[in-house]
N, C-alpha and C. Protein backbone atom coordinates (compact mmCIF):
# COMPACT_ATOMS: atom_id res chain seq x y z
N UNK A 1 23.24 -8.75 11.06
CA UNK A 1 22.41 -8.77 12.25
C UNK A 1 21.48 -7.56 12.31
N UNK A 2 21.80 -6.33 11.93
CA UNK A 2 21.29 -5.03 11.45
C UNK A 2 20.25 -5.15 10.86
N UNK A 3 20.39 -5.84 9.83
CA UNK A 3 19.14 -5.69 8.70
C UNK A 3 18.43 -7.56 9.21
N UNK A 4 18.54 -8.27 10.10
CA UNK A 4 17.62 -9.20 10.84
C UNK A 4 16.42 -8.44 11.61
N UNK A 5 17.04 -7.10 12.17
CA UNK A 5 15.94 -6.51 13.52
C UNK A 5 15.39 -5.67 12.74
N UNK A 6 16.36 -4.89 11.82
CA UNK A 6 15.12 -3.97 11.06
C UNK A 6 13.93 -4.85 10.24
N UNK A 7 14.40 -6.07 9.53
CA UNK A 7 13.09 -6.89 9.11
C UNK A 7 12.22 -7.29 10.20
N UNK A 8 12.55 -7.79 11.58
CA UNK A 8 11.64 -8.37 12.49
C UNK A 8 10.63 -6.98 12.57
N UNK A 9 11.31 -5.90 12.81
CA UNK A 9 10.40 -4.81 13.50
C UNK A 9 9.83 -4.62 12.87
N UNK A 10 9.92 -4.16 11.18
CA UNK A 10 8.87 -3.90 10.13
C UNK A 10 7.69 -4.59 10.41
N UNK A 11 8.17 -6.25 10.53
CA UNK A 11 7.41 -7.69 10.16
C UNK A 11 6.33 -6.99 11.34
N UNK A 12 6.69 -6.93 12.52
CA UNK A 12 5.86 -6.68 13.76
C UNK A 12 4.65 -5.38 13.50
N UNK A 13 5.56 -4.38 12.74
CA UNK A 13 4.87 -3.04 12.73
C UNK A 13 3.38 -3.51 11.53
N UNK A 14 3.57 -4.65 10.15
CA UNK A 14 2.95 -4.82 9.70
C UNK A 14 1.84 -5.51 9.96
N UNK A 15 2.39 -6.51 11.12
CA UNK A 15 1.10 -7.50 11.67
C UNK A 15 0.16 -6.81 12.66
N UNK A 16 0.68 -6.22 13.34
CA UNK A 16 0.26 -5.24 13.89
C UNK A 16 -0.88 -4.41 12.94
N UNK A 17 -0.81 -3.36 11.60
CA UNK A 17 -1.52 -2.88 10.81
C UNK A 17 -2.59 -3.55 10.34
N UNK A 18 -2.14 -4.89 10.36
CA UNK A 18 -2.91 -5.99 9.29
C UNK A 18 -4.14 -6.35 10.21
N UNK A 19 -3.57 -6.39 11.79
CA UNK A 19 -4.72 -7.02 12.99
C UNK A 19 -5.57 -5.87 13.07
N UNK A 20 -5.06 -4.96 12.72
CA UNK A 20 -6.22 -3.55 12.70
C UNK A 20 -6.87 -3.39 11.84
N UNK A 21 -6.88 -3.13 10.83
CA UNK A 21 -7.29 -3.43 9.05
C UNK A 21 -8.60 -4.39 9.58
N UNK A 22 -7.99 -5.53 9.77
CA UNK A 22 -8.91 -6.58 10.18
C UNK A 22 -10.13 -6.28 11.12
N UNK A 23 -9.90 -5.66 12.62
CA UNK A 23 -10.99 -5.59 13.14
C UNK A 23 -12.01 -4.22 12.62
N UNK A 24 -11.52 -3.39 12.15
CA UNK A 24 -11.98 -2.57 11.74
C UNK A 24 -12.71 -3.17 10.30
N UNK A 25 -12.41 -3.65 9.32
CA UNK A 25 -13.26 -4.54 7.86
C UNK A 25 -14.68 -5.09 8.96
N UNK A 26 -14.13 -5.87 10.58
CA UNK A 26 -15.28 -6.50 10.37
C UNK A 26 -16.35 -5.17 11.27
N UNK A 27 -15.91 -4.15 12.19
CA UNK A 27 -16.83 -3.68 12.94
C UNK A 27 -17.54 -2.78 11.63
N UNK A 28 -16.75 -2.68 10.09
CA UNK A 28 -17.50 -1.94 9.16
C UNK A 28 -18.54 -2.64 8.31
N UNK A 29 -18.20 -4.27 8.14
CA UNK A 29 -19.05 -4.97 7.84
C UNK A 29 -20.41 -5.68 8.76
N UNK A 30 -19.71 -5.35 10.06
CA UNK A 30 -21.32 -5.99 11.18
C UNK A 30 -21.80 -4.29 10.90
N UNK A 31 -21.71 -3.41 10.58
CA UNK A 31 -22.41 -2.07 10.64
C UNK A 31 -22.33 -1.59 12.59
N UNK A 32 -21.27 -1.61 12.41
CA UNK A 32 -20.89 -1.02 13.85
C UNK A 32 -19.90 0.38 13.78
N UNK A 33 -19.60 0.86 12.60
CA UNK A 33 -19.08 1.91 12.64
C UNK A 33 -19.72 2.44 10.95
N UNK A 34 -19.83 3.65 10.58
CA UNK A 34 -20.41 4.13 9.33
C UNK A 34 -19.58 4.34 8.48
N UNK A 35 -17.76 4.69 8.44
CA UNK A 35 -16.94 4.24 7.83
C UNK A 35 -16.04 3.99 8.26
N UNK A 36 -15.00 3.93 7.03
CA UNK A 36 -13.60 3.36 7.69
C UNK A 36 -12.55 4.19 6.99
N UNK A 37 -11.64 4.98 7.17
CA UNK A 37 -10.56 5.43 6.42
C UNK A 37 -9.23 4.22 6.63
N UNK A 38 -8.44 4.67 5.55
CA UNK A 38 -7.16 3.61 5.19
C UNK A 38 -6.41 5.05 5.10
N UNK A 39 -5.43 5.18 6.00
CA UNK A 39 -4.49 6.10 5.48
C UNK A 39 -3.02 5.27 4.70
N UNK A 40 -2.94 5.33 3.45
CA UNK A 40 -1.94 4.69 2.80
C UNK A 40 -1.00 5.03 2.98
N UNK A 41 -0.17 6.09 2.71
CA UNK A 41 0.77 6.95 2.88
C UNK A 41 1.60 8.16 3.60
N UNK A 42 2.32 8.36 3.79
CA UNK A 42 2.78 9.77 4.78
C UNK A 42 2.72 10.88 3.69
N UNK A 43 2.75 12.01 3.86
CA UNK A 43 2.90 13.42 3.14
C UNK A 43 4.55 13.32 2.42
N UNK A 44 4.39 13.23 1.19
CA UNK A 44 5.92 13.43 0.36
C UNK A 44 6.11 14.74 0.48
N UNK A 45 7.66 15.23 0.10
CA UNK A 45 7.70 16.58 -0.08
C UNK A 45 7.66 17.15 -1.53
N UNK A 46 6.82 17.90 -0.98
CA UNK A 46 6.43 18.49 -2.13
C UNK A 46 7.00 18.24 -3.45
N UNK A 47 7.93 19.26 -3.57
CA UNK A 47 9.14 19.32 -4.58
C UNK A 47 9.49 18.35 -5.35
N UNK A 48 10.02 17.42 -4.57
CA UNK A 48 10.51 16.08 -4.71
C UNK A 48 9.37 14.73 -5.50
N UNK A 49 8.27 14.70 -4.81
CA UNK A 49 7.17 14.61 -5.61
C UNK A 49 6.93 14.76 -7.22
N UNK A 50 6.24 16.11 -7.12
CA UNK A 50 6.50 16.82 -8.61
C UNK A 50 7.55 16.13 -9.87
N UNK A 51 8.55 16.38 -9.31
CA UNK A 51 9.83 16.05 -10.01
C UNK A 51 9.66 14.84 -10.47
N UNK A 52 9.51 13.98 -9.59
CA UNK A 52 9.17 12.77 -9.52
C UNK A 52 8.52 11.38 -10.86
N UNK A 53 7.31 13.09 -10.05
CA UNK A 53 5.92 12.24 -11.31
C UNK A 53 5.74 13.39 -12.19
N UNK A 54 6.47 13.83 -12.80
CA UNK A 54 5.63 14.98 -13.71
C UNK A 54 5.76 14.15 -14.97
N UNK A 55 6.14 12.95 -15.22
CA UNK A 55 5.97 12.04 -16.58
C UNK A 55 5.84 10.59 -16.45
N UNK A 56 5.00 9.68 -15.79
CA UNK A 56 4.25 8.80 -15.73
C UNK A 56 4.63 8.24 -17.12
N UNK A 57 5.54 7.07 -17.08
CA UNK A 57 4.97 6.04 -18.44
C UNK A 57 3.99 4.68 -17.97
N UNK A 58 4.21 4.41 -16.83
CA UNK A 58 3.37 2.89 -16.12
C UNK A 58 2.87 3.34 -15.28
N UNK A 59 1.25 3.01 -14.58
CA UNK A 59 0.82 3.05 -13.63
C UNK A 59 0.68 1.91 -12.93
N UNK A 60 2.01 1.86 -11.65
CA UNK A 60 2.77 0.59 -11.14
C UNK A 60 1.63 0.28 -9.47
N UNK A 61 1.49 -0.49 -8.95
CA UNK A 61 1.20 -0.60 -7.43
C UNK A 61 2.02 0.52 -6.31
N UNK A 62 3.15 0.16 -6.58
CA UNK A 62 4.25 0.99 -5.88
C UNK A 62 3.95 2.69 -6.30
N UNK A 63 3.48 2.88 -7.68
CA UNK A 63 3.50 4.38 -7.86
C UNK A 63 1.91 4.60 -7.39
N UNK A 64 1.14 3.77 -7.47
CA UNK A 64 -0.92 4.36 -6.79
C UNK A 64 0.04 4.35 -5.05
N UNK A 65 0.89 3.52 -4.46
CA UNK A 65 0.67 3.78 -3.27
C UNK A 65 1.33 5.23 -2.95
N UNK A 66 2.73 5.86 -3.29
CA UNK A 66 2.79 7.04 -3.65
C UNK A 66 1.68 7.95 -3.90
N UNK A 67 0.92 8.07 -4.75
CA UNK A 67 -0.07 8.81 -5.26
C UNK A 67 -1.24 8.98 -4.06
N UNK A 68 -1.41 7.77 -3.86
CA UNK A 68 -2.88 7.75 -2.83
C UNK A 68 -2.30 8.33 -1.62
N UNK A 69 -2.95 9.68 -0.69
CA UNK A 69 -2.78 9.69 0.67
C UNK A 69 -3.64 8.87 1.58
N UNK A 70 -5.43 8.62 1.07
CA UNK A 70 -5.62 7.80 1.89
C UNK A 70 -7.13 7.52 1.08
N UNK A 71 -7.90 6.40 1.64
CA UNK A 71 -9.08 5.56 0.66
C UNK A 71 -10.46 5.71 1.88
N UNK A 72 -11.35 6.18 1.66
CA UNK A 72 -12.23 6.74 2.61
C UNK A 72 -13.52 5.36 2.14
N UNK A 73 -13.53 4.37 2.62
CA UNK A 73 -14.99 3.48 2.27
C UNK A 73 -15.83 3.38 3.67
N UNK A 74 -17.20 3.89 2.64
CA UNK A 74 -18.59 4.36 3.26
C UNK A 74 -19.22 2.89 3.64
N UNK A 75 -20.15 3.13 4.64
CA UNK A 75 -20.92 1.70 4.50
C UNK A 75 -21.94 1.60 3.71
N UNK A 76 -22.27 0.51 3.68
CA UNK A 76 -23.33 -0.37 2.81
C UNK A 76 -24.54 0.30 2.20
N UNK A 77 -25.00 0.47 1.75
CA UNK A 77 -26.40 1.42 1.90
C UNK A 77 -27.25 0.23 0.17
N UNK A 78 -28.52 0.88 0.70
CA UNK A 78 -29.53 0.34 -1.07
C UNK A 78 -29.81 1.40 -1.51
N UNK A 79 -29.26 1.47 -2.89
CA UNK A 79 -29.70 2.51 -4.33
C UNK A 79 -31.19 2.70 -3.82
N UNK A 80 -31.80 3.35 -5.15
CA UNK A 80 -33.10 3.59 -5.68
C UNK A 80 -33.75 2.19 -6.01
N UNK A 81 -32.54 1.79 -6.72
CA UNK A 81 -33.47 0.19 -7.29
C UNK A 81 -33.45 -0.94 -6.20
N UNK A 82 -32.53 -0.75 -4.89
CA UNK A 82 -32.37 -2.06 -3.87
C UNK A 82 -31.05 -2.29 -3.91
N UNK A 83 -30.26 -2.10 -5.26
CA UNK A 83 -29.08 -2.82 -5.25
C UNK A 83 -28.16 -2.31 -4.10
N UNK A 84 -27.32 -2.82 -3.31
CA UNK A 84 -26.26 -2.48 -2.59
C UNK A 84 -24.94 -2.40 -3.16
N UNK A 85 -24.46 -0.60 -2.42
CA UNK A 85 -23.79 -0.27 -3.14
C UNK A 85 -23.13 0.27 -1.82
N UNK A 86 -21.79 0.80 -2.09
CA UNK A 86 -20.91 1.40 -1.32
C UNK A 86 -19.91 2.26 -1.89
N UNK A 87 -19.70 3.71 -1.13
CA UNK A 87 -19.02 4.45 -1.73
C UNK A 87 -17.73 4.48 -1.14
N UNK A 88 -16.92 4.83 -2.04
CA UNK A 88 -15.49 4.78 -1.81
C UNK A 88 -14.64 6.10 -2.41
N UNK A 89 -14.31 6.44 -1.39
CA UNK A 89 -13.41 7.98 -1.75
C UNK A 89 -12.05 7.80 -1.50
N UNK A 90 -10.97 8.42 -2.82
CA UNK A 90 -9.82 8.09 -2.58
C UNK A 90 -9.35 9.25 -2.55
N UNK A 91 -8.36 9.73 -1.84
CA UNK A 91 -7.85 11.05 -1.95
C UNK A 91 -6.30 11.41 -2.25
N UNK A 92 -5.71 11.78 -3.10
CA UNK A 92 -4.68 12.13 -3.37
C UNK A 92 -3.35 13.07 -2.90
N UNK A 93 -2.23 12.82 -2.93
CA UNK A 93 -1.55 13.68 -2.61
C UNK A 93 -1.41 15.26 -3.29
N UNK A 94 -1.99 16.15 -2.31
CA UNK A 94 -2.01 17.71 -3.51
C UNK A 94 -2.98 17.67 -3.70
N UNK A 95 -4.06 16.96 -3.43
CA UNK A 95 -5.24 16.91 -5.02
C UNK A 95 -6.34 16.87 -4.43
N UNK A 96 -6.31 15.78 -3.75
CA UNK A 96 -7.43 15.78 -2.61
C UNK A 96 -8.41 14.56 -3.09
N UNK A 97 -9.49 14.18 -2.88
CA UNK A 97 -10.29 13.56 -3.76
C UNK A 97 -10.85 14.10 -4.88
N UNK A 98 -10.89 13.42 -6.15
CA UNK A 98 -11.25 13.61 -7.37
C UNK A 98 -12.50 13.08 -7.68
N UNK A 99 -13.47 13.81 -8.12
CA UNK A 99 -14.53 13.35 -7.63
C UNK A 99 -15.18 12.61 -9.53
């Protein structure tokens, strides 16, 4: 019964994220806000971290969401030549964005 409410609440806490995600994609796609941050992750500790990853054999989904603290996408804009392009900054735990 324990692990029924801890899944409902997650389930809730995620739909919840997902309905936000959502209005925010579209007020960034009508150009109603200039960006949007995604914070992926909470702050690991330090230490523990390190240890962690100091030898990478796979770069898994589960280990970029670890890695990533959070994904910074710019709006829309036209290059030099017209093309539309959009920038996207990811920033790391420790590291910061890598440019």
């Amino acid at each position: 019964m324990k692990e029924i409410l801890k899944l409902k609440k997650e389930n809730d806490e995620l739909r919840k994220e997902v309905a936000f995600l959502k209005k925010a994609a579209v007020l960034l796609h009508n150009n109603k806000v200039n960006f949007l941050v995604i914070s992926v992750t909470k702050m690991p500790d330090h230490n523990n971290f390190i240890q962690k990853h100091s030898a990478i054999d796979e770069l898994t989904a589960p280990l970029l969401n670890e890695l990533i603290e959070k994904i910074i996408v710019q709006q829309s804009r036209k290059d030099g030549n017209g093309k539309t392009v959009r920038d996207i900054g990811i920033y790391y735990h420790f590291v910061g964005k890598i440019d």
